[in-house]
C-alpha atoms as a PDB file:
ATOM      1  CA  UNK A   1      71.330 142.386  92.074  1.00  0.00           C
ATOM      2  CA  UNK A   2      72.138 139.104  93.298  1.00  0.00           C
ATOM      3  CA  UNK A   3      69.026 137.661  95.994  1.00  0.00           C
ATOM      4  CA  UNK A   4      69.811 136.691  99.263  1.00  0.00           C
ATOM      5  CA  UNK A   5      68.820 132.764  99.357  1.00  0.00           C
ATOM      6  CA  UNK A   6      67.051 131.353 102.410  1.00  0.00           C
ATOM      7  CA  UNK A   7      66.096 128.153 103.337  1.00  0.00           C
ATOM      8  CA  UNK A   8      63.162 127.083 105.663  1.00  0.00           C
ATOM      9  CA  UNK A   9      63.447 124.116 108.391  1.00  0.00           C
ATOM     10  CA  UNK A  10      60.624 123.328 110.541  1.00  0.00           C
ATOM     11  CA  UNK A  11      60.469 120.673 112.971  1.00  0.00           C
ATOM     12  CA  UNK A  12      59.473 118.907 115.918  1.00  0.00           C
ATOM     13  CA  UNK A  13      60.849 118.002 119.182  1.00  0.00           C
ATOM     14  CA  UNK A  14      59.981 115.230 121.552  1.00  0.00           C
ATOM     15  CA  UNK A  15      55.684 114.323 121.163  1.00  0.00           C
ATOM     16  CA  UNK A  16      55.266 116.994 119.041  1.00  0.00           C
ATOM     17  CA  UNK A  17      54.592 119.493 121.477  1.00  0.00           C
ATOM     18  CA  UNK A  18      56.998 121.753 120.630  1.00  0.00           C
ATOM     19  CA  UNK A  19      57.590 123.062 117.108  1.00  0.00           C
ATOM     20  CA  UNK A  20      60.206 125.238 115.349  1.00  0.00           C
ATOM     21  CA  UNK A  21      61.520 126.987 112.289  1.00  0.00           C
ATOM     22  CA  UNK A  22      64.378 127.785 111.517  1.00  0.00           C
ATOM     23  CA  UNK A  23      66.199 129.964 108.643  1.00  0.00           C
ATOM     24  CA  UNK A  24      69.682 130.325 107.430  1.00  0.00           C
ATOM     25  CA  UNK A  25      70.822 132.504 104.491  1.00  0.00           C
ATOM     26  CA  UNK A  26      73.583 132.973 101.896  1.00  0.00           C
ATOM     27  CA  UNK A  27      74.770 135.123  99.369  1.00  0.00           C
ATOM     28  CA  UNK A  28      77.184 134.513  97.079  1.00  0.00           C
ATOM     29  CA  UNK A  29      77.537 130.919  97.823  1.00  0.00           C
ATOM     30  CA  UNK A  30      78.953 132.198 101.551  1.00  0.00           C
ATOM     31  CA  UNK A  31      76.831 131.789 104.834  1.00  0.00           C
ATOM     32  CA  UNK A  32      75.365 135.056 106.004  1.00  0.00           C
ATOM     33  CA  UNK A  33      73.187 133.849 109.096  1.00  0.00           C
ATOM     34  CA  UNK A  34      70.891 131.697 110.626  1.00  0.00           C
ATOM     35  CA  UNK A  35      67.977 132.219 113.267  1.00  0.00           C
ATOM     36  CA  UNK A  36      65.296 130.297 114.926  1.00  0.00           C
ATOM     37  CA  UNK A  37      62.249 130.604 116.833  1.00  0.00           C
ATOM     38  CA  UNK A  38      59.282 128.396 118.051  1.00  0.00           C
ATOM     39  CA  UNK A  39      55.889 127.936 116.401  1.00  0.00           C
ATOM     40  CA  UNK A  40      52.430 127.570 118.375  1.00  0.00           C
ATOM     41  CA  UNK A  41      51.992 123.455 118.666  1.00  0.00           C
ATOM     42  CA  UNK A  42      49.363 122.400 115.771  1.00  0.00           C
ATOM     43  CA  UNK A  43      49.209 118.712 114.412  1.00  0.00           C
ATOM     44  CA  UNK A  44      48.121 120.081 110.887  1.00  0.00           C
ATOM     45  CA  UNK A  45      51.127 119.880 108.793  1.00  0.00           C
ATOM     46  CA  UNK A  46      50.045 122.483 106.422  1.00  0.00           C
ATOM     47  CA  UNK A  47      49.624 124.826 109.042  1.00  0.00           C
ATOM     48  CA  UNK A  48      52.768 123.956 110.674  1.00  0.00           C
ATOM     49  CA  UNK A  49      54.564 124.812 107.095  1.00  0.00           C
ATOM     50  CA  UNK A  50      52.338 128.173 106.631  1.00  0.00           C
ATOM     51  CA  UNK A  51      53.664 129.538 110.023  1.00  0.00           C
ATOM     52  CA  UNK A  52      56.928 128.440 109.454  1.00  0.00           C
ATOM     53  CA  UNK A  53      57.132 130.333 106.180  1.00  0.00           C
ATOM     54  CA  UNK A  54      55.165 133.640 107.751  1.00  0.00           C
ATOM     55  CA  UNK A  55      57.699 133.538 110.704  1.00  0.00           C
ATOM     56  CA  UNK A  56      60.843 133.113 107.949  1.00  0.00           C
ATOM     57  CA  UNK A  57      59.271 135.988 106.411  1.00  0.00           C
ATOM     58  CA  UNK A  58      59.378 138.358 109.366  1.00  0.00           C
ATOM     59  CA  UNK A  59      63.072 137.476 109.816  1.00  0.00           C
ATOM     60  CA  UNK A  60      64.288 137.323 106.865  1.00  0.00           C
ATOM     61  CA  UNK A  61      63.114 141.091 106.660  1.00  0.00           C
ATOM     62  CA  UNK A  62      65.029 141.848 109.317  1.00  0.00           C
ATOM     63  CA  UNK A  63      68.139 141.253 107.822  1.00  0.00           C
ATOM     64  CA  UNK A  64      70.453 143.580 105.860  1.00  0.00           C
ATOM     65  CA  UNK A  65      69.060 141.560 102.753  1.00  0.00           C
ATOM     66  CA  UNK A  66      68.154 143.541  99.097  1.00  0.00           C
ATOM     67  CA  UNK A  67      66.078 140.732  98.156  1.00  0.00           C
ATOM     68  CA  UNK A  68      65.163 137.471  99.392  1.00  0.00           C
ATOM     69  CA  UNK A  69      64.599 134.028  97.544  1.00  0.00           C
ATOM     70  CA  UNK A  70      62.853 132.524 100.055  1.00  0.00           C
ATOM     71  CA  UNK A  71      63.143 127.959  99.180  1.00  0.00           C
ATOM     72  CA  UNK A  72      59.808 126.027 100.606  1.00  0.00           C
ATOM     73  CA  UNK A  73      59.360 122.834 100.590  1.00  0.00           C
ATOM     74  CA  UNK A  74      55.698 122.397  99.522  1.00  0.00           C
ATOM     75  CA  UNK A  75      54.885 122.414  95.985  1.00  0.00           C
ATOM     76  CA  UNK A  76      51.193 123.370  97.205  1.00  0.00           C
ATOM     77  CA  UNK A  77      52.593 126.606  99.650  1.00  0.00           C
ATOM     78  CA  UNK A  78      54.758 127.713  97.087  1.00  0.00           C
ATOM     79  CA  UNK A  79      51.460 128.075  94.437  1.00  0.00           C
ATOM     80  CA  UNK A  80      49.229 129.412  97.353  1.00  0.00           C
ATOM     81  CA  UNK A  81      52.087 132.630  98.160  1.00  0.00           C
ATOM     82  CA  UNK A  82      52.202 132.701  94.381  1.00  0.00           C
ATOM     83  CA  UNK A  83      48.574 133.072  93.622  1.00  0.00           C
ATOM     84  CA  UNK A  84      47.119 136.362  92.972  1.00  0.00           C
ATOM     85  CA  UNK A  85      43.953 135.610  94.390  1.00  0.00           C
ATOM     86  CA  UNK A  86      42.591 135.494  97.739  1.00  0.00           C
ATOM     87  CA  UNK A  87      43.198 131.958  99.724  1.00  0.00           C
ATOM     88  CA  UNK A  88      40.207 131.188 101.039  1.00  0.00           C
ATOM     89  CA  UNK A  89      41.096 127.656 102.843  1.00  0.00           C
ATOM     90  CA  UNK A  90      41.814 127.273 106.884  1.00  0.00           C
ATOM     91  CA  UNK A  91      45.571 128.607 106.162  1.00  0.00           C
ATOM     92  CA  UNK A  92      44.520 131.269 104.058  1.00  0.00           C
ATOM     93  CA  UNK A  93      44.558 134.408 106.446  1.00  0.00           C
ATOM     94  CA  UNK A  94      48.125 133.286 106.964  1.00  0.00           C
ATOM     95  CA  UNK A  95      49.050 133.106 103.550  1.00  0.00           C
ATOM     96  CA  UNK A  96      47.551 136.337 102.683  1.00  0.00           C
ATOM     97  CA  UNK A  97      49.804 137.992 105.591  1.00  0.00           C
ATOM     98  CA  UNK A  98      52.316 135.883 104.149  1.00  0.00           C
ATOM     99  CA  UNK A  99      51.680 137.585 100.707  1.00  0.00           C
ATOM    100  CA  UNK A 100      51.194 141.460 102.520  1.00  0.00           C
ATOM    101  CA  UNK A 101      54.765 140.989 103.954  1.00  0.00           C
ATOM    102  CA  UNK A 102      55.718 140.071 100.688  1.00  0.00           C
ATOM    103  CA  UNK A 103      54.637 143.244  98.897  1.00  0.00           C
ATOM    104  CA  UNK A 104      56.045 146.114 101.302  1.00  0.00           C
ATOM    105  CA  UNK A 105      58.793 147.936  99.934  1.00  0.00           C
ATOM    106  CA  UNK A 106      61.179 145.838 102.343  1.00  0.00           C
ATOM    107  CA  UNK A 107      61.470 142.605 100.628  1.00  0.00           C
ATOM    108  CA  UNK A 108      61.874 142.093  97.042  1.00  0.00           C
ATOM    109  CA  UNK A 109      61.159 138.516  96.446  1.00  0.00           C
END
């Protein structure tokens, strides 16, 4: 079963004050789709990439996917999702809905 691969953009518009992510997705080196959506304005950049990630989540499970490869760009998100214990640090509820989304039957990561 071949994964669906998507790719996480965030970014920021004008004085910061308004923040997106974005996701597009491909399978079998063709593009399948792309969506975006806007992010509550924070100046931490760890948060920023934590709820870009939990929002790429969400709609990458919306999609007529089998299993997503989801491609961060933070060495330091990608071992926090990966962990198997609990994040205890100011992004930590996030990345343990992050992980919850993670597990459902929906998405196979």
């Amino acid at each position: 079963m071949e994964a669906t691969r998507c790719w996480l953009d965030q970014g920021e518009r004008g004085r910061g004050n308004l923040k997106t992510a974005g996701l597009r997705w491909r399978r079998s080196g063709a593009y399948r789709g792309g969506a975006c959506s806007f992010l509550p304005s924070t100046s931490d950049p760890e948060m920023l990439e934590v709820l870009a990630s939990r929002q790429a989540v969400k709609l990458a499970m919306q999609q007529p996917v089998e299993r997503i490869h989801l491609e961060l760009h933070s060495k330091g998100e990608v071992a926090m999702i990966n962990d198997k214990g609990k994040n205890l640090s100011a992004v930590g509820p996030l990345v343990e809905e992050i992980k919850q989304l993670l597990r459902t039957d929906s998405a196979r990561v």
